[in-house]
N, C-alpha and C. Protein backbone atom coordinates (compact mmCIF):
# COMPACT_ATOMS: atom_id res chain seq x y z
N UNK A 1 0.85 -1.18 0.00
CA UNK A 1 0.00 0.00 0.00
C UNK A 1 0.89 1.23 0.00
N UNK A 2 0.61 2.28 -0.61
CA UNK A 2 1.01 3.39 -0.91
C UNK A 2 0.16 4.62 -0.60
N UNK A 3 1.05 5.51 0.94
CA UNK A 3 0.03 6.33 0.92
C UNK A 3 0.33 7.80 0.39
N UNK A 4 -0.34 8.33 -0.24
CA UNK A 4 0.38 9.73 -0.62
C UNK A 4 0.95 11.13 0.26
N UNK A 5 1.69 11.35 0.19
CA UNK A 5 2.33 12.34 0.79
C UNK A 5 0.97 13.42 1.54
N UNK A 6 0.10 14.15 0.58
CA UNK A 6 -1.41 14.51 1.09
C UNK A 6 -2.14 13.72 1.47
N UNK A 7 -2.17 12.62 1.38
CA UNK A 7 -2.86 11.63 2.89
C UNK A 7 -2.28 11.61 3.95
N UNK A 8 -0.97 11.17 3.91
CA UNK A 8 -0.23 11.16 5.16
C UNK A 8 -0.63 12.64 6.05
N UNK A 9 -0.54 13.36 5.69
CA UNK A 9 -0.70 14.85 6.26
C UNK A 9 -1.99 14.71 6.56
N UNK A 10 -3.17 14.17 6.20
CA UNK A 10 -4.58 14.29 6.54
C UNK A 10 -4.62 13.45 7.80
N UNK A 11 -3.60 12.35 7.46
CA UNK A 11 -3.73 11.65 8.86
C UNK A 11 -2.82 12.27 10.18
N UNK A 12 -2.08 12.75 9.64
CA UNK A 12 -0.86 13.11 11.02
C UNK A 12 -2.34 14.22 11.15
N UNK A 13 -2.86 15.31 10.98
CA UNK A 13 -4.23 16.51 11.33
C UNK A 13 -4.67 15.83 11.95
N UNK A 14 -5.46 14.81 11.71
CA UNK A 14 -6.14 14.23 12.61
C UNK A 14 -5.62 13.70 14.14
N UNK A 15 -4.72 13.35 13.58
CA UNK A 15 -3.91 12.33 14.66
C UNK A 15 -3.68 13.41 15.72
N UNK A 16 -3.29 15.27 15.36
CA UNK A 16 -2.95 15.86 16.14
C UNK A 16 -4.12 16.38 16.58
N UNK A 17 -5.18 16.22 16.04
CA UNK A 17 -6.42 17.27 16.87
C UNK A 17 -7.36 16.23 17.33
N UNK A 18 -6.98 14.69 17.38
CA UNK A 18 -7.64 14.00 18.78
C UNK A 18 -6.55 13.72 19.80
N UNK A 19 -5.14 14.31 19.17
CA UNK A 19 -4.19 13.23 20.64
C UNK A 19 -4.53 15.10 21.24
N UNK A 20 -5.20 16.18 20.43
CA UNK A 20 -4.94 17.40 21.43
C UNK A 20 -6.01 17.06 22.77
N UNK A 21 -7.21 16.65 22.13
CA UNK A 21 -8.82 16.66 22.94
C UNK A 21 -8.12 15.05 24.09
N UNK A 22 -7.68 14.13 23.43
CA UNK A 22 -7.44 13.31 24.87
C UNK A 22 -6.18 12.50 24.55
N UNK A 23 -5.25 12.48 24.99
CA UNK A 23 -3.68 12.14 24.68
C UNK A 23 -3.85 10.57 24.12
N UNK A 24 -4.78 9.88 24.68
CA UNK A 24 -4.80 8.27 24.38
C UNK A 24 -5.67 8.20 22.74
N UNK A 25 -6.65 8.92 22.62
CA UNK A 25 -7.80 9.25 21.73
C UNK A 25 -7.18 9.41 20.13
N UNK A 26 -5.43 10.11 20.51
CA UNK A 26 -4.40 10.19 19.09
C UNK A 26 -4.49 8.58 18.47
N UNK A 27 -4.08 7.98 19.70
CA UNK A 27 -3.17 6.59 19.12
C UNK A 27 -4.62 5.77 18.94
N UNK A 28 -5.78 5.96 19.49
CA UNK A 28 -7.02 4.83 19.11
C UNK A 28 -7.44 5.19 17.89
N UNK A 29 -6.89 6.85 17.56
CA UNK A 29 -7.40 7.23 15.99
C UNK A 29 -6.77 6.03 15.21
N UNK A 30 -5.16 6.25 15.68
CA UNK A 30 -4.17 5.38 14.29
C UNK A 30 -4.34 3.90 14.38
N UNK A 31 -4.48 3.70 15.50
CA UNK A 31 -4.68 2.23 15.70
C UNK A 31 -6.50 2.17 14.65
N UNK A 32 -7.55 2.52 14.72
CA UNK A 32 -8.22 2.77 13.78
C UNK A 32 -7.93 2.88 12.35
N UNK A 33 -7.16 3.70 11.91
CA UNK A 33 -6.68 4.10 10.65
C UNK A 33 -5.81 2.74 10.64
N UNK A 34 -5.11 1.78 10.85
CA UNK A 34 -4.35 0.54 10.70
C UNK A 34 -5.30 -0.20 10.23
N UNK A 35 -6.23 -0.17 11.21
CA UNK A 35 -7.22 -1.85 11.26
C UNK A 35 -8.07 -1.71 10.06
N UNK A 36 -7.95 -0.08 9.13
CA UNK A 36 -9.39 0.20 8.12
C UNK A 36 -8.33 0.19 7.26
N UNK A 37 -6.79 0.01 6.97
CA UNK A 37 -6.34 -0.02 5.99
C UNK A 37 -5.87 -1.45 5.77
N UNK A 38 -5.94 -2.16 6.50
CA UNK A 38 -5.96 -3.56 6.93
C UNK A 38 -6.91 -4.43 6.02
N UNK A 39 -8.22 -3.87 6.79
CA UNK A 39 -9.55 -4.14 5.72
C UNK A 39 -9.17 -3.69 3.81
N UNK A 40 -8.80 -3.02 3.65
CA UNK A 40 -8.97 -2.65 2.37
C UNK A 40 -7.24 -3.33 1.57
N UNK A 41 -6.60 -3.75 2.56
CA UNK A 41 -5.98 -4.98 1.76
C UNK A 41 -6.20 -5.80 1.67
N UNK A 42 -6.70 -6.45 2.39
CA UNK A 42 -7.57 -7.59 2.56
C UNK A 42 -8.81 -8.24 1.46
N UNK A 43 -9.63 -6.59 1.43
CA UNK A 43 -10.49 -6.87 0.43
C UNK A 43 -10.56 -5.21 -0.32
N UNK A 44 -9.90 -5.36 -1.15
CA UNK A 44 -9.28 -3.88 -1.86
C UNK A 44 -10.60 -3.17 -2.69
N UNK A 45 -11.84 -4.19 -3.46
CA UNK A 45 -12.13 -4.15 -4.08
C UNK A 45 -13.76 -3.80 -3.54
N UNK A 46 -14.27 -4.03 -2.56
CA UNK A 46 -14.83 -4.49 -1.52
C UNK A 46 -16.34 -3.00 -1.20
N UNK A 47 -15.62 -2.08 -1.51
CA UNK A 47 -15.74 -1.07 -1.16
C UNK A 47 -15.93 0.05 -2.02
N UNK A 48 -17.31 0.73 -1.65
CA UNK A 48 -17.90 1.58 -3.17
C UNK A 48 -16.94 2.74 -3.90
N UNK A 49 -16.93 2.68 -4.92
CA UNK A 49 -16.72 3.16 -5.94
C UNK A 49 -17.36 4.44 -5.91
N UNK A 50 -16.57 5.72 -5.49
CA UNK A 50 -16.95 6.54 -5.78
C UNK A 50 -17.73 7.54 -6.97
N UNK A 51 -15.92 7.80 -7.39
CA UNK A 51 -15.93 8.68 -8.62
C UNK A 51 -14.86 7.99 -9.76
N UNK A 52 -15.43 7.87 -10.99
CA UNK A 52 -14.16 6.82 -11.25
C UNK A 52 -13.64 5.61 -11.08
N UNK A 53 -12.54 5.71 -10.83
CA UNK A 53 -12.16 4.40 -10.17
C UNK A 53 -11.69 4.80 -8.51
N UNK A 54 -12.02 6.05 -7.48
CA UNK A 54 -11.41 6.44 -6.38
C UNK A 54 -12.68 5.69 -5.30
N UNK A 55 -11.65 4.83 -4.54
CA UNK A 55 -13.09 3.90 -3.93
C UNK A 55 -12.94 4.67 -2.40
N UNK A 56 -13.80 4.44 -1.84
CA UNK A 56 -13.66 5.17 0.17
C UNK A 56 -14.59 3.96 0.41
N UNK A 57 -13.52 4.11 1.95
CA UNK A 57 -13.98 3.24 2.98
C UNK A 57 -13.90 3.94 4.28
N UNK A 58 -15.07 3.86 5.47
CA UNK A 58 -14.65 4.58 6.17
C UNK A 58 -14.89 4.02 7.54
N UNK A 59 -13.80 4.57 8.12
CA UNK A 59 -13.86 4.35 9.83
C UNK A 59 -14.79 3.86 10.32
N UNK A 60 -14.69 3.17 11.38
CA UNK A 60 -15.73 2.74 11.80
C UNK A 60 -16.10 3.53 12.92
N UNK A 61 -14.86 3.83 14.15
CA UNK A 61 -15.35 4.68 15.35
C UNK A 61 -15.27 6.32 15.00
N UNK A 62 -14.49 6.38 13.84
CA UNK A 62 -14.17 7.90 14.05
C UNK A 62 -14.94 8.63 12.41
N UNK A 63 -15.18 9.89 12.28
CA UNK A 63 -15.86 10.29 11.61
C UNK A 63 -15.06 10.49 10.36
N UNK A 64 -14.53 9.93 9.80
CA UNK A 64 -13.30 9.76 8.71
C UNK A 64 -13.27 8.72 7.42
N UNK A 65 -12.75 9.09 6.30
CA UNK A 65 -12.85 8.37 5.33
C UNK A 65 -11.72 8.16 4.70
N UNK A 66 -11.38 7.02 4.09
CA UNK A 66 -9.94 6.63 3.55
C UNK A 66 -10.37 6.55 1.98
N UNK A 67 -9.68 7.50 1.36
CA UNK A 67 -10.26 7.30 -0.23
C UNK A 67 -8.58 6.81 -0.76
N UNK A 68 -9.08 5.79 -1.80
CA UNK A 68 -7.80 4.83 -2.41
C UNK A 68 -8.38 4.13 -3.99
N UNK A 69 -7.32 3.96 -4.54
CA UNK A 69 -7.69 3.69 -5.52
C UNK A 69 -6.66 1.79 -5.91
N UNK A 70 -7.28 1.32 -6.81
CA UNK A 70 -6.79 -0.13 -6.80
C UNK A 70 -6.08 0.02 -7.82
N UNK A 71 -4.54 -0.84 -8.03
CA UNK A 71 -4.24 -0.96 -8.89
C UNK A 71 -3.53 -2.22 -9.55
N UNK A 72 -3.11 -3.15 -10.11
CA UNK A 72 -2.73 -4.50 -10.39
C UNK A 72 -1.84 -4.55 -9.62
N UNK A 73 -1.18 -3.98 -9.13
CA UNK A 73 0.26 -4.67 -8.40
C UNK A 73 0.11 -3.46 -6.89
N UNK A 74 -0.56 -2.95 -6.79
CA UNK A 74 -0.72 -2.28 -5.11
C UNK A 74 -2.05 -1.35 -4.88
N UNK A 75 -1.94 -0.41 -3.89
CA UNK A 75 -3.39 0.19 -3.48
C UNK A 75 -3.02 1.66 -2.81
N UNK A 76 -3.12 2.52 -3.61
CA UNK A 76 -2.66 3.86 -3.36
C UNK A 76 -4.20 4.51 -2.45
N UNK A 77 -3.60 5.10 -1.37
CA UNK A 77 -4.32 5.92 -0.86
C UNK A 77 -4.39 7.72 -1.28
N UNK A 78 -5.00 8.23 -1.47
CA UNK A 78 -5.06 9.09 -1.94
C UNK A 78 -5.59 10.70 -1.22
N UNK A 79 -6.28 10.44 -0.37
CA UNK A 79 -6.58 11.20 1.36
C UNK A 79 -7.40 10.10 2.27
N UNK A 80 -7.25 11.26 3.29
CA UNK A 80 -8.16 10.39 4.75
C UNK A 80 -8.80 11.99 4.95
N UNK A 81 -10.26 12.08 4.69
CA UNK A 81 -10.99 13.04 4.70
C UNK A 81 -11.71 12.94 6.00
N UNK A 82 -12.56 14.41 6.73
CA UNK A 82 -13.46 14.28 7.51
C UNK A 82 -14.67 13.93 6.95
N UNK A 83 -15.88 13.18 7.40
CA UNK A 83 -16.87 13.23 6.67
C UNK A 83 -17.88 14.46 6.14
N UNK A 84 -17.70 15.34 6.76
CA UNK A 84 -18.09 16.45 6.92
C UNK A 84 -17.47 17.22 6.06
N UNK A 85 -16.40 17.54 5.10
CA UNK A 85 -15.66 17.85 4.47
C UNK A 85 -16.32 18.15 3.32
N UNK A 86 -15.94 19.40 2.37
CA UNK A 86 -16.26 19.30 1.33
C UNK A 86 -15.80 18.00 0.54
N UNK A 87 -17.09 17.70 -0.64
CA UNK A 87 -16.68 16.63 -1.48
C UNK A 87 -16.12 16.72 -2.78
N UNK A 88 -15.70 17.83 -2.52
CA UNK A 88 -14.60 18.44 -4.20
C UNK A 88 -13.96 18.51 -3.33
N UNK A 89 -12.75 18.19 -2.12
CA UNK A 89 -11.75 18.57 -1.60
C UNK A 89 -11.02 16.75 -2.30
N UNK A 90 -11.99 15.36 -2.02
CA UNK A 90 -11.11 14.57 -2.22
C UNK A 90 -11.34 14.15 -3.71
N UNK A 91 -11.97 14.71 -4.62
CA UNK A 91 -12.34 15.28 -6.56
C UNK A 91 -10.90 15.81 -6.61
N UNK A 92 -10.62 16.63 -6.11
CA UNK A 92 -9.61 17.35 -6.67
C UNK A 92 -7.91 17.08 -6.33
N UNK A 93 -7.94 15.34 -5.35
CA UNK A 93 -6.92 14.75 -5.53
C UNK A 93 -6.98 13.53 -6.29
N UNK A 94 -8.38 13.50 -6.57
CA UNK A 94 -8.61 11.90 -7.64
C UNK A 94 -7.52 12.32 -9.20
């Protein structure tokens, strides 16, 4: 799996504005973000089809979405959005 440089950054944001609200609440985010990128190697394909070919899957405890796209030989992530987020913010990294 391959995550993009602007995902990674969507996740470290996050990571810093729940470890701000409760110091343990950071690491149950990432430990979250593991177990949902876990799932989508597992079953890459699994999971709706956005726009294109840019599929999201999302969190289960936290209000967040992992948008990724499939490809023959790996599985690029492409952001980790809020749900709440505009939906031309993750359009305009597809």
């Amino acid at each position: 799996m391959v995550v993009r440089a602007s995902a990674a950054a969507d996740i470290e944001d996050a990571y810093g504005w729940y470890r701000r609200q409760r110091d343990s609440l950071g690491a149950e985010f990432l430990a979250e973000i593991r177990a949902t990128m876990q799932r989508v190697i597992e079953q890459p394909v699994a999971y709706p089809v956005l726009w294109r070919d840019l599929c999201r899957i999302r969190l289960r405890r936290f209000p967040y979405a992992i948008f990724y796209r499939v490809y023959p030989r790996h599985i690029v992530v492409v952001a980790c959005l809020h749900g709440r987020r505009d939906p031309g913010r993750w359009k305009a990294r597809a």
